[in-house]
PDB file of N, CA and C in Angstrom:
ATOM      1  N   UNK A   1       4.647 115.133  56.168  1.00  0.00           N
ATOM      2  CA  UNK A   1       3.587 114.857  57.112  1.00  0.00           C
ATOM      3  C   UNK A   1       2.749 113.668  56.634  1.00  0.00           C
ATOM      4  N   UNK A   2       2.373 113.574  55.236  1.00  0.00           N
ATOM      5  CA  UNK A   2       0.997 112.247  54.648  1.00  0.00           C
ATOM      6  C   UNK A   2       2.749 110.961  54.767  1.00  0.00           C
ATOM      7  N   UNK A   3       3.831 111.183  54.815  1.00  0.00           N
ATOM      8  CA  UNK A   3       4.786 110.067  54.677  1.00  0.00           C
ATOM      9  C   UNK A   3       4.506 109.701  55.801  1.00  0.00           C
ATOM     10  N   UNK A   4       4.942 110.113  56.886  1.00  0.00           N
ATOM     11  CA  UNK A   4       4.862 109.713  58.057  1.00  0.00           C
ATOM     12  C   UNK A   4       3.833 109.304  58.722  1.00  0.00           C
ATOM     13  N   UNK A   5       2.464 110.060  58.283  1.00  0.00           N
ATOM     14  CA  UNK A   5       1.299 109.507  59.148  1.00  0.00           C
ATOM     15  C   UNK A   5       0.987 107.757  58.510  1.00  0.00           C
ATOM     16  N   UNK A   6       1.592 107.703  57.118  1.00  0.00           N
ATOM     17  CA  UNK A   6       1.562 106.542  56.410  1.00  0.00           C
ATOM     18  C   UNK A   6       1.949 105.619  56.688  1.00  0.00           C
ATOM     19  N   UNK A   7       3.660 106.174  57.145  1.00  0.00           N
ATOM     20  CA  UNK A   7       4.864 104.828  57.816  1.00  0.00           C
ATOM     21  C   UNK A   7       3.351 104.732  59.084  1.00  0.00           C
ATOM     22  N   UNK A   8       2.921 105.659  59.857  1.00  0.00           N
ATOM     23  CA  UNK A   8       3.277 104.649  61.262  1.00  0.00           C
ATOM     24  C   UNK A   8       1.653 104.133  60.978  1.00  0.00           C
ATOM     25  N   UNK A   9       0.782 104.179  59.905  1.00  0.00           N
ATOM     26  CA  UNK A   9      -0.265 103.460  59.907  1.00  0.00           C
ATOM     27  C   UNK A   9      -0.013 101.765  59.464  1.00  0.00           C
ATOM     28  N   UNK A  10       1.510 101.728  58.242  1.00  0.00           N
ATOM     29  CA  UNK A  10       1.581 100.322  57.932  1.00  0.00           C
ATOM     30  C   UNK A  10       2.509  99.781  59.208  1.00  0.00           C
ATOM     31  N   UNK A  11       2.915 100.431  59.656  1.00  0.00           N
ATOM     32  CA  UNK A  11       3.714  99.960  61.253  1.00  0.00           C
ATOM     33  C   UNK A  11       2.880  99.291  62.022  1.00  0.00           C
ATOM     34  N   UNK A  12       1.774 100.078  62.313  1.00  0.00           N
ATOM     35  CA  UNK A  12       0.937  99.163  63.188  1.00  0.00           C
ATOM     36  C   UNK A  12       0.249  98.013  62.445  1.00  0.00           C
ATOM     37  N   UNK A  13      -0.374  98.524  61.080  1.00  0.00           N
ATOM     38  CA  UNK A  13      -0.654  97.064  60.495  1.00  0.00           C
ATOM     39  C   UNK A  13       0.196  96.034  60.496  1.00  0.00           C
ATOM     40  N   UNK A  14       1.495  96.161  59.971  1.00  0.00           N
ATOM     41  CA  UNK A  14       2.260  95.512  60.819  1.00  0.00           C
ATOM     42  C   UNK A  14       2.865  94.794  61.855  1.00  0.00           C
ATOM     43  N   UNK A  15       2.427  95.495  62.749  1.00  0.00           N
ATOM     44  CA  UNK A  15       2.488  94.932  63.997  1.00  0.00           C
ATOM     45  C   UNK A  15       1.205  94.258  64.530  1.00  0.00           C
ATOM     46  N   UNK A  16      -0.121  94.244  64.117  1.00  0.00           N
ATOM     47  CA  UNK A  16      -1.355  93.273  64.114  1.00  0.00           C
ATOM     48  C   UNK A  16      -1.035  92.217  63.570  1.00  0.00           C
ATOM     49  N   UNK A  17      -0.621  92.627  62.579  1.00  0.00           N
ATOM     50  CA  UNK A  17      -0.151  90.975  61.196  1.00  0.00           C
ATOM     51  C   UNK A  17       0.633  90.546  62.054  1.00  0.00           C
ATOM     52  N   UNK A  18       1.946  90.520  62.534  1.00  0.00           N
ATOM     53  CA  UNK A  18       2.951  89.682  63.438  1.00  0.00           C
ATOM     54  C   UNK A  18       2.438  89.339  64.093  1.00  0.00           C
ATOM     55  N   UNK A  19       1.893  90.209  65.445  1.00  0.00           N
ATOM     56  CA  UNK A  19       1.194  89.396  66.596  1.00  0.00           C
ATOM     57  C   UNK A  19      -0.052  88.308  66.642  1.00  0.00           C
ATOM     58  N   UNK A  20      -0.866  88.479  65.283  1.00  0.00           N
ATOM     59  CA  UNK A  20      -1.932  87.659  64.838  1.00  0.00           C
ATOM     60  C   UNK A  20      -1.707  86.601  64.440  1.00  0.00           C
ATOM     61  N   UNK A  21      -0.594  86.570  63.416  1.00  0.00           N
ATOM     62  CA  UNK A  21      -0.315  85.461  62.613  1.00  0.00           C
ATOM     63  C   UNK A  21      -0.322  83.768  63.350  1.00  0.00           C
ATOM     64  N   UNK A  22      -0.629  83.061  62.948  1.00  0.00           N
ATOM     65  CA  UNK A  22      -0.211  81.435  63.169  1.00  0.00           C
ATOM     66  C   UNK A  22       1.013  80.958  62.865  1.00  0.00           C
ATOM     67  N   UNK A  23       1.717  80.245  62.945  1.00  0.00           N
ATOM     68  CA  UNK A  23       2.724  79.606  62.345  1.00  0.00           C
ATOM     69  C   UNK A  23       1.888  78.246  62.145  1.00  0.00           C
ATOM     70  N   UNK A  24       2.511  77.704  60.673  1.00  0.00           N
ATOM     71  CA  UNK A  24       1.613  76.736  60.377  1.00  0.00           C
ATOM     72  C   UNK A  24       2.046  75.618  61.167  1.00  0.00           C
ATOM     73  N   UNK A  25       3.060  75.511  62.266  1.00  0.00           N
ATOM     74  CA  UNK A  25       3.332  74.063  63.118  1.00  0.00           C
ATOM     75  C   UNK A  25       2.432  74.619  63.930  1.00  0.00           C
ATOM     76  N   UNK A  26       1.793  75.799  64.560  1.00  0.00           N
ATOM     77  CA  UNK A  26       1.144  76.031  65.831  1.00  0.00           C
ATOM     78  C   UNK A  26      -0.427  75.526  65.636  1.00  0.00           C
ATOM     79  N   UNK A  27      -0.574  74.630  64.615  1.00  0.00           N
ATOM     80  CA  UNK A  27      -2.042  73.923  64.946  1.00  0.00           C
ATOM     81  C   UNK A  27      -2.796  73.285  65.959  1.00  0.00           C
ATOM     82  N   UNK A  28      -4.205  73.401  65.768  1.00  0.00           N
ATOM     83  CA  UNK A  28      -4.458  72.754  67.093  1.00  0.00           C
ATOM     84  C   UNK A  28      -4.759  71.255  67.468  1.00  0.00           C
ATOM     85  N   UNK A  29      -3.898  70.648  68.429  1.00  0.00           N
ATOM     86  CA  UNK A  29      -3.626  69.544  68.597  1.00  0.00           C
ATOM     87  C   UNK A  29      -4.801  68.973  69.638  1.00  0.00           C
ATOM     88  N   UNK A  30      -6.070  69.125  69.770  1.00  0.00           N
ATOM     89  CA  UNK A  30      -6.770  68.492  70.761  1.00  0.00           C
ATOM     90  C   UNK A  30      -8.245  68.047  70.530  1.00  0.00           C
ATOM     91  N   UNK A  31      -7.969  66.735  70.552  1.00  0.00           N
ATOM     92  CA  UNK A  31      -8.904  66.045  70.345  1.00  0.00           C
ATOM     93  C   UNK A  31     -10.213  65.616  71.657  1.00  0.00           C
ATOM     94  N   UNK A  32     -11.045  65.638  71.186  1.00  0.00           N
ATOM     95  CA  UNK A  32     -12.011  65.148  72.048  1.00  0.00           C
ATOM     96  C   UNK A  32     -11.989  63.145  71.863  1.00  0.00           C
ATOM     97  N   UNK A  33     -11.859  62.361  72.637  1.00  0.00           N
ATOM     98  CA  UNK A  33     -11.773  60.986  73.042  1.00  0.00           C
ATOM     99  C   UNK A  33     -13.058  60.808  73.611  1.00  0.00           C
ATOM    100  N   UNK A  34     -14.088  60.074  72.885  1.00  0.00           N
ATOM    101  CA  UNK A  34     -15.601  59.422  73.011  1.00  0.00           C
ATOM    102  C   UNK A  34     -15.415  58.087  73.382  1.00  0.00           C
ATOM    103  N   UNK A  35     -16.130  57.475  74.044  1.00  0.00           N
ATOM    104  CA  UNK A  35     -15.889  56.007  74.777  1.00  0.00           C
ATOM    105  C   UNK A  35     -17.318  55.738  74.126  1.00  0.00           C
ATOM    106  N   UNK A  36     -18.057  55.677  73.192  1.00  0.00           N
ATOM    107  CA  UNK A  36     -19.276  55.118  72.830  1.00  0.00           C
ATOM    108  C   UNK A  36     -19.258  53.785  73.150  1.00  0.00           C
ATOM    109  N   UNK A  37     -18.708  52.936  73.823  1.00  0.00           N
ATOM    110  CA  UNK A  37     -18.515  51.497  74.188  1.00  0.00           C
ATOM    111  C   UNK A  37     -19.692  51.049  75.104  1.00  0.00           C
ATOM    112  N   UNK A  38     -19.562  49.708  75.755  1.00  0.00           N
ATOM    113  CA  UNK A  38     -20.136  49.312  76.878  1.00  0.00           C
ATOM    114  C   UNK A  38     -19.318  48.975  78.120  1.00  0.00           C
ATOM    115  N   UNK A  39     -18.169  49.219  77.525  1.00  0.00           N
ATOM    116  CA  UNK A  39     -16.869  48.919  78.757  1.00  0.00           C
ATOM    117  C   UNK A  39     -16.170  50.281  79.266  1.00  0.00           C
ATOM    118  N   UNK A  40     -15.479  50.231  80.591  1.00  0.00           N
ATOM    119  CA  UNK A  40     -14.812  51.673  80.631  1.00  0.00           C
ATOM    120  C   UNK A  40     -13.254  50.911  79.788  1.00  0.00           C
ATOM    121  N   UNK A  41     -12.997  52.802  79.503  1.00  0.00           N
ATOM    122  CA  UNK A  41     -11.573  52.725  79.549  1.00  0.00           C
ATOM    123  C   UNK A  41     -10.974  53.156  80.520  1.00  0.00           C
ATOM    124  N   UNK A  42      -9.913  52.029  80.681  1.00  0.00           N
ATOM    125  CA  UNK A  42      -8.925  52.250  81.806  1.00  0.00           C
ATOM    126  C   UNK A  42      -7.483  53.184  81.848  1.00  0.00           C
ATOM    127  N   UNK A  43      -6.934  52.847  80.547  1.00  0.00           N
ATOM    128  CA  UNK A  43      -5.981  53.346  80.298  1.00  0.00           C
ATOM    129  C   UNK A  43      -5.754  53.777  78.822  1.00  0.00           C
ATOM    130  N   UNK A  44      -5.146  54.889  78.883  1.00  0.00           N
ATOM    131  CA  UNK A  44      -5.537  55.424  77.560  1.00  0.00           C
ATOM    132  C   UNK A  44      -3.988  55.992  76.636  1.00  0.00           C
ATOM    133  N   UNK A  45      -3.693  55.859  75.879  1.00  0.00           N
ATOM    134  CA  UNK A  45      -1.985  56.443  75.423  1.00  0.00           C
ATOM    135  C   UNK A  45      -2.482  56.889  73.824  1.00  0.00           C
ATOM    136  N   UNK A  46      -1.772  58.062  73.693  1.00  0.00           N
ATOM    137  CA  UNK A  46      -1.422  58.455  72.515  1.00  0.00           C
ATOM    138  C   UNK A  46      -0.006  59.168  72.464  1.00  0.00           C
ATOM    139  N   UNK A  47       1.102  58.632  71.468  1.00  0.00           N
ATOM    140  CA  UNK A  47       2.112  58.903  70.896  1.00  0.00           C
ATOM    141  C   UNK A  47       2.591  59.418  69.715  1.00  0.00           C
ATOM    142  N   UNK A  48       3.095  60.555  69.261  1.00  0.00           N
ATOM    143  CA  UNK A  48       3.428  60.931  67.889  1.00  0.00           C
ATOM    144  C   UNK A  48       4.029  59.443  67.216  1.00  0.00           C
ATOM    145  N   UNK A  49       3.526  59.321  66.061  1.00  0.00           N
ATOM    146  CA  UNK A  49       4.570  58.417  65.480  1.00  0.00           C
ATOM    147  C   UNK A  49       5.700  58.088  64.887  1.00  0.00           C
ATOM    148  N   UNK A  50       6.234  59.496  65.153  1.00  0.00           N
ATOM    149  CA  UNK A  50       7.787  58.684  65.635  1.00  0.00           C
ATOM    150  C   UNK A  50       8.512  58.051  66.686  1.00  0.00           C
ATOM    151  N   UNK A  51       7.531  58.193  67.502  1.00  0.00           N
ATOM    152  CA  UNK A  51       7.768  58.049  69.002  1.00  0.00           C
ATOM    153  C   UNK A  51       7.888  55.886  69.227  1.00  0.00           C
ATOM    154  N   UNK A  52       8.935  55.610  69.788  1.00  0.00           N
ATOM    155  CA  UNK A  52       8.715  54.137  69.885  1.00  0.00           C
ATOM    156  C   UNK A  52       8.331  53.707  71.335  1.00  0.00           C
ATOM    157  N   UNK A  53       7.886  54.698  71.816  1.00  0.00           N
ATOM    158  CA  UNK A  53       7.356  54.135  72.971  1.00  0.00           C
ATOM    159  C   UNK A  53       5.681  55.048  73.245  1.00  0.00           C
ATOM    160  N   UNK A  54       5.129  53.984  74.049  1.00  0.00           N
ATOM    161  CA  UNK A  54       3.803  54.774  74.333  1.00  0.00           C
ATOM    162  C   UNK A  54       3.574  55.882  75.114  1.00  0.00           C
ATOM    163  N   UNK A  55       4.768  55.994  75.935  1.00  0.00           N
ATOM    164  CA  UNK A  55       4.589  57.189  76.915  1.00  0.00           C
ATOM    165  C   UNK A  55       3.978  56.685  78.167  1.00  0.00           C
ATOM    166  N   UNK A  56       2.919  57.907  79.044  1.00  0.00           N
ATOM    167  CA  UNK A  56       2.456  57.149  80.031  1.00  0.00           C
ATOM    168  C   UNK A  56       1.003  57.434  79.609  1.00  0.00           C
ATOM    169  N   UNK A  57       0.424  56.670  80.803  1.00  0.00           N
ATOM    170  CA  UNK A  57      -1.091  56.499  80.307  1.00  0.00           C
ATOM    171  C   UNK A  57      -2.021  58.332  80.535  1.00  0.00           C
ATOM    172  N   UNK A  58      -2.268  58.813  79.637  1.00  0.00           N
ATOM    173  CA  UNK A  58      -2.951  60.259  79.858  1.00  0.00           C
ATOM    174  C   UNK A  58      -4.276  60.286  80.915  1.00  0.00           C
ATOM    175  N   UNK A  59      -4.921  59.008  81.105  1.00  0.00           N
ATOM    176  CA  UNK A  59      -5.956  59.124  82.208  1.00  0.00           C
ATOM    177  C   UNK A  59      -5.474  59.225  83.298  1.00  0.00           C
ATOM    178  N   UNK A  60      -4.478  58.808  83.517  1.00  0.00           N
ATOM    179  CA  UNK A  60      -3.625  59.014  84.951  1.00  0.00           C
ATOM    180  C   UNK A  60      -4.114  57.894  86.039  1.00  0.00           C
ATOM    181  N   UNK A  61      -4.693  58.121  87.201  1.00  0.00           N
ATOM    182  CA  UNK A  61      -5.700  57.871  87.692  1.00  0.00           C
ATOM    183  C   UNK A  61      -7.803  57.705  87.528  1.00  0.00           C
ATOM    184  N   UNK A  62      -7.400  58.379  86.748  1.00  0.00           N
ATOM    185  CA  UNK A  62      -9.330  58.604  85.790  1.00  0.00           C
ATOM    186  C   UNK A  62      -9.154  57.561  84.989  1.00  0.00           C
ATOM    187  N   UNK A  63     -10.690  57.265  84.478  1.00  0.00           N
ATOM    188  CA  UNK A  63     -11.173  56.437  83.830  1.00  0.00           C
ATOM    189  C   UNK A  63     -12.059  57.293  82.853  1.00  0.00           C
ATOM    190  N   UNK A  64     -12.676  56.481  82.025  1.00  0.00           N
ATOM    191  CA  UNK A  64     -13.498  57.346  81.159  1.00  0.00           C
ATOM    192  C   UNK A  64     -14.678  56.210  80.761  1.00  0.00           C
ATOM    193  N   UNK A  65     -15.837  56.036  81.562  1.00  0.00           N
ATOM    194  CA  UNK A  65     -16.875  55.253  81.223  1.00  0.00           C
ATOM    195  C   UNK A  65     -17.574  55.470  79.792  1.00  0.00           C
ATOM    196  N   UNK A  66     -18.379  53.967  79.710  1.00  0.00           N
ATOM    197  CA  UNK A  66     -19.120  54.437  78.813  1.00  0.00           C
ATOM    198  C   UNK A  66     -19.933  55.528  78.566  1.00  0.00           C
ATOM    199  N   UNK A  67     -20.391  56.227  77.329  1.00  0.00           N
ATOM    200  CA  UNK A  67     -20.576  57.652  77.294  1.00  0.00           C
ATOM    201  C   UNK A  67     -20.235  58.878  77.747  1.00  0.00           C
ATOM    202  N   UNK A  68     -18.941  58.660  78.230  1.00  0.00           N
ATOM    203  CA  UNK A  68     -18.028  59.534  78.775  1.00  0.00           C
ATOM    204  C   UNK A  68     -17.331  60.157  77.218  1.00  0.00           C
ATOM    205  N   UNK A  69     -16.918  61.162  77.559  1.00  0.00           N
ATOM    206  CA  UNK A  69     -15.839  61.876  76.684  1.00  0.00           C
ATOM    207  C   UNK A  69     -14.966  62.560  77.758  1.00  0.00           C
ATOM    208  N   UNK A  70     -13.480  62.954  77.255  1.00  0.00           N
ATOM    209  CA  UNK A  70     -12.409  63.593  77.689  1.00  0.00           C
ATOM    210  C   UNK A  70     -11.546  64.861  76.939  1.00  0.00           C
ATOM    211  N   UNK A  71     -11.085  65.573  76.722  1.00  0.00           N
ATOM    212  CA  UNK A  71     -10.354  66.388  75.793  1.00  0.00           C
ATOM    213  C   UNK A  71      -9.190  66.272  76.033  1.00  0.00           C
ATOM    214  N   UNK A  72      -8.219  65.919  74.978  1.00  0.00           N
ATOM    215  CA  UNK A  72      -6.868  66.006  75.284  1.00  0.00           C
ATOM    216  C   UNK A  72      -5.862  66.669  74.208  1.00  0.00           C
ATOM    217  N   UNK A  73      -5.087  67.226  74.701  1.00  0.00           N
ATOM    218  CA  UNK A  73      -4.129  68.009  74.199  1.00  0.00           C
ATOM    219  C   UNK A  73      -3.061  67.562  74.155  1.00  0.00           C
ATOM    220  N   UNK A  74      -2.778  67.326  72.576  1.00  0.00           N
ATOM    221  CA  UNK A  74      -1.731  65.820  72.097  1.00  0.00           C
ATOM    222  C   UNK A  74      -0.343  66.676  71.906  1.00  0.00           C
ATOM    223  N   UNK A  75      -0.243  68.414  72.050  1.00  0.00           N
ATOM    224  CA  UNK A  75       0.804  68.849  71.795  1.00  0.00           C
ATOM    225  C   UNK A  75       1.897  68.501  72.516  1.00  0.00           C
ATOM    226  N   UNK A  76       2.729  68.199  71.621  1.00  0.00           N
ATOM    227  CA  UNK A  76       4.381  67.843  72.608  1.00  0.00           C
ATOM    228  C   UNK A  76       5.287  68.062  72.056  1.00  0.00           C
ATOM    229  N   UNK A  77       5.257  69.393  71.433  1.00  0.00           N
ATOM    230  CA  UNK A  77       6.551  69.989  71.009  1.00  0.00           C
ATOM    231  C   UNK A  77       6.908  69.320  69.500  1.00  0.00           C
ATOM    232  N   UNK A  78       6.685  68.233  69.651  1.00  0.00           N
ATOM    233  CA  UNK A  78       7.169  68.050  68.347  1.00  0.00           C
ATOM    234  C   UNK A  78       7.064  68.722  66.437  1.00  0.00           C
ATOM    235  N   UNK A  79       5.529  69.440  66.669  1.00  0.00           N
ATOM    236  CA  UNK A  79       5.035  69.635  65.649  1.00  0.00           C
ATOM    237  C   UNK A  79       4.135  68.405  64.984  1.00  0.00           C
ATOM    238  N   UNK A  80       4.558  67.385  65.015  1.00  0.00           N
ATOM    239  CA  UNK A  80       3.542  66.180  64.318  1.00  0.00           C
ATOM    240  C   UNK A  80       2.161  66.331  64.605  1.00  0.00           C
ATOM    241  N   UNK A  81       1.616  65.480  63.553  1.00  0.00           N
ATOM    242  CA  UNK A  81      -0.069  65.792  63.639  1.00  0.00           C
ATOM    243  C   UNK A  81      -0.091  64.304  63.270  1.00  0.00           C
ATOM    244  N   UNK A  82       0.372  63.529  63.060  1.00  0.00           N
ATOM    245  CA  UNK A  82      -0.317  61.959  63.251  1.00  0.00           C
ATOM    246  C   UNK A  82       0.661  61.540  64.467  1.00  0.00           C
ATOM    247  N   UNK A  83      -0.541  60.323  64.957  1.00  0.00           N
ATOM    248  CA  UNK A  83      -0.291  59.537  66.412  1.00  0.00           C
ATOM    249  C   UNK A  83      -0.914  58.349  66.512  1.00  0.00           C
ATOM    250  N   UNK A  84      -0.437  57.542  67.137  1.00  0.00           N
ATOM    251  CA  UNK A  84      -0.712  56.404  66.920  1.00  0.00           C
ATOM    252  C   UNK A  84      -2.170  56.797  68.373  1.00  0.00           C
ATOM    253  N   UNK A  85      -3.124  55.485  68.966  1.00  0.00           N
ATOM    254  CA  UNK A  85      -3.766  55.913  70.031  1.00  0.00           C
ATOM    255  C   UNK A  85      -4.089  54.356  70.893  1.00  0.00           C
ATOM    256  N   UNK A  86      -4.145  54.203  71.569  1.00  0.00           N
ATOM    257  CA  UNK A  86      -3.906  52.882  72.537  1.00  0.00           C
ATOM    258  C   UNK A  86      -5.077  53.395  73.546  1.00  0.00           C
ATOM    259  N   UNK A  87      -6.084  52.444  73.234  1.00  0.00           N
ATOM    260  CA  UNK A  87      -6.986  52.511  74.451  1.00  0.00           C
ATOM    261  C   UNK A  87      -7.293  50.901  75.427  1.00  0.00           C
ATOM    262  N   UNK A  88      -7.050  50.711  76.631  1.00  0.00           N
ATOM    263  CA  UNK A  88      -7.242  49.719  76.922  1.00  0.00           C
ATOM    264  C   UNK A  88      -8.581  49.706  77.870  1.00  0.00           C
ATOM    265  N   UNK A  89      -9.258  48.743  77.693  1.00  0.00           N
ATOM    266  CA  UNK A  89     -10.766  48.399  78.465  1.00  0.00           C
ATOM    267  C   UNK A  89     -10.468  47.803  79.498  1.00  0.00           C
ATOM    268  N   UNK A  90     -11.387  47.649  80.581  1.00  0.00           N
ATOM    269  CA  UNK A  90     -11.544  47.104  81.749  1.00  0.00           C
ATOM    270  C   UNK A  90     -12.028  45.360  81.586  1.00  0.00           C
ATOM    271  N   UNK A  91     -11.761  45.385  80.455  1.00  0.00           N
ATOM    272  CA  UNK A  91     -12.151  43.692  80.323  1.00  0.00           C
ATOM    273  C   UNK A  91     -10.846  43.334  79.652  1.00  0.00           C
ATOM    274  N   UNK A  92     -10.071  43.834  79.426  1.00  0.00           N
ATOM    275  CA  UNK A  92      -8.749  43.611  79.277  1.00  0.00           C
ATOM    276  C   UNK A  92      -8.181  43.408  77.515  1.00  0.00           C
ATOM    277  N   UNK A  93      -9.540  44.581  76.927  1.00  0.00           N
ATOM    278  CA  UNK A  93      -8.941  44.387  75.198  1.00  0.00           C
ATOM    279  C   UNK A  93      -8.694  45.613  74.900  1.00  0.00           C
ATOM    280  N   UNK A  94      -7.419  45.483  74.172  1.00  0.00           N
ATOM    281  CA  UNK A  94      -6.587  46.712  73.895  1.00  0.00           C
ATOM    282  C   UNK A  94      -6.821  46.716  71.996  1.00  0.00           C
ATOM    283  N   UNK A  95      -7.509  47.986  71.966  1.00  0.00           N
ATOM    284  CA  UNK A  95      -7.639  48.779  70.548  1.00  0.00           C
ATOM    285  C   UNK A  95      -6.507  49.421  70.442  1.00  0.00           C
ATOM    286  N   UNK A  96      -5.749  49.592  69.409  1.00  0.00           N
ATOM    287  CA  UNK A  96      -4.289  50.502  68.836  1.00  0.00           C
ATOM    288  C   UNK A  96      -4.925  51.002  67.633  1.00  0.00           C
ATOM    289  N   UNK A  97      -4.920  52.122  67.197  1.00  0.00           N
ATOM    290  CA  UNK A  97      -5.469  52.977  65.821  1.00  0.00           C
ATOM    291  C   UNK A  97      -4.269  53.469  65.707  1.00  0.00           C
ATOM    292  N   UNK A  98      -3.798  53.575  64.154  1.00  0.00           N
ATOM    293  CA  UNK A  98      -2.308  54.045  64.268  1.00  0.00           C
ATOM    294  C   UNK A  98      -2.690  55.125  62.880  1.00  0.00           C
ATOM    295  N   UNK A  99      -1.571  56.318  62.834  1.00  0.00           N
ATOM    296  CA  UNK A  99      -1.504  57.117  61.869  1.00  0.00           C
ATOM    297  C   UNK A  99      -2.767  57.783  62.246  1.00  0.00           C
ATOM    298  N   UNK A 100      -3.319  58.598  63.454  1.00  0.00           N
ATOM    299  CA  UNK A 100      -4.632  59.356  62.990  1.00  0.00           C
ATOM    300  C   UNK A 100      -4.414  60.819  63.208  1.00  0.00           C
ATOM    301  N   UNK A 101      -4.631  61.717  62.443  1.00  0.00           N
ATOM    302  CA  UNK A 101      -3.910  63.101  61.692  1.00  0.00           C
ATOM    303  C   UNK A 101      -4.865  63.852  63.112  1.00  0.00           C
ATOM    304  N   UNK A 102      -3.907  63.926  64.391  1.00  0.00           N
ATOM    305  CA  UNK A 102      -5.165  64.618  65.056  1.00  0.00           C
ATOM    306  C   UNK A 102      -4.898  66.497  64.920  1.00  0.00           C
ATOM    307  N   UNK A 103      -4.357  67.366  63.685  1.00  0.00           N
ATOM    308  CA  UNK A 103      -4.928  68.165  63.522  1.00  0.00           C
ATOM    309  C   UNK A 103      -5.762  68.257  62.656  1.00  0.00           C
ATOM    310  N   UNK A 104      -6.296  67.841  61.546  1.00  0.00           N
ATOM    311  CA  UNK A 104      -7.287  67.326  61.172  1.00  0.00           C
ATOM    312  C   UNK A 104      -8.761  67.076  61.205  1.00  0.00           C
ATOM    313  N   UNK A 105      -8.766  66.205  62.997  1.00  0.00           N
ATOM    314  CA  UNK A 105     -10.007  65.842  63.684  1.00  0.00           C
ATOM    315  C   UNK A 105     -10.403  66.641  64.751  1.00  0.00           C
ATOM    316  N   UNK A 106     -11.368  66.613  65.434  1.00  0.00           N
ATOM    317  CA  UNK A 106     -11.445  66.911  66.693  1.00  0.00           C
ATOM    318  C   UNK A 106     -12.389  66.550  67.714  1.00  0.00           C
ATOM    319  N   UNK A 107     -12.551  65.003  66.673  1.00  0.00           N
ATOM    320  CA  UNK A 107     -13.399  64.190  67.904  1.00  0.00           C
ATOM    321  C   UNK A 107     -12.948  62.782  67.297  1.00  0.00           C
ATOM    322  N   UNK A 108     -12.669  61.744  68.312  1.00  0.00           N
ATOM    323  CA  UNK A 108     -12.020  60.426  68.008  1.00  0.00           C
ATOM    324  C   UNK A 108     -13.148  59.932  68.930  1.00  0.00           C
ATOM    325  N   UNK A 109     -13.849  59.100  67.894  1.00  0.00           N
ATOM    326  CA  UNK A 109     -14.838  58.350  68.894  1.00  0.00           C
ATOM    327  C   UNK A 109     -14.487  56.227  68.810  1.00  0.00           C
ATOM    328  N   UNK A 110     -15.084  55.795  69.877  1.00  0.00           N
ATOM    329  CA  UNK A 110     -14.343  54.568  69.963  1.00  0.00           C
ATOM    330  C   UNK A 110     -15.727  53.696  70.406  1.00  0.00           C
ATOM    331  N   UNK A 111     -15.981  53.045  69.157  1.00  0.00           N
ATOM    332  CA  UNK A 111     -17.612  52.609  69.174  1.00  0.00           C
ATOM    333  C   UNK A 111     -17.378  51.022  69.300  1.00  0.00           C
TER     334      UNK A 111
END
């Protein structure tokens, strides 16, 4: 009877620990993007860096004015936590920040 009431108490501990657990690739990938500028951004890309292309632009249609912020969720399967980040302005100058560890951060501001 104390065996059994035992098994099924580490069973369920057990079964909390599994269902709780993290896997250490399941970090969280989402950064907050600050425009502290005087220009909007127009178009905005972030790519894992292995990636040789930029992808498409994550604002889509949106913009993100000055003193604007956005949240974005850089997960894409891959597991990586550095990315390169491509922001382009409405006056037509393009910032590239490369290698930034976005599990790590969770605010990328662009002053």
């Amino acid at each position: 009877m104390i065996f059994r009431r035992t098994l099924v108490v580490a069973l369920a501990a057990l079964t909390i620990t599994a269902t709780t657990a993290i896997p250490a690739f399941a970090q969280d990938r989402k950064v907050r993007i600050v425009n502290n500028t005087s220009f909007t951004i127009v178009r905005f890309y972030g790519s894992n860096k292995g990636s040789k292309s930029w992808e498409e632009d994550i604002l889509g249609a949106d913009v993100l004015g000055p003193g604007q912020s956005v949240n974005i969720n850089f997960d894409d399967g891959t597991g990586y936590c550095k990315f390169d980040f491509k922001a382009v302005f409405n006056d037509g100058e393009e910032l590239v920040s490369k290698n930034i560890n976005i599990c790590e951060i969770g605010t990328y501001n662009y002053n």
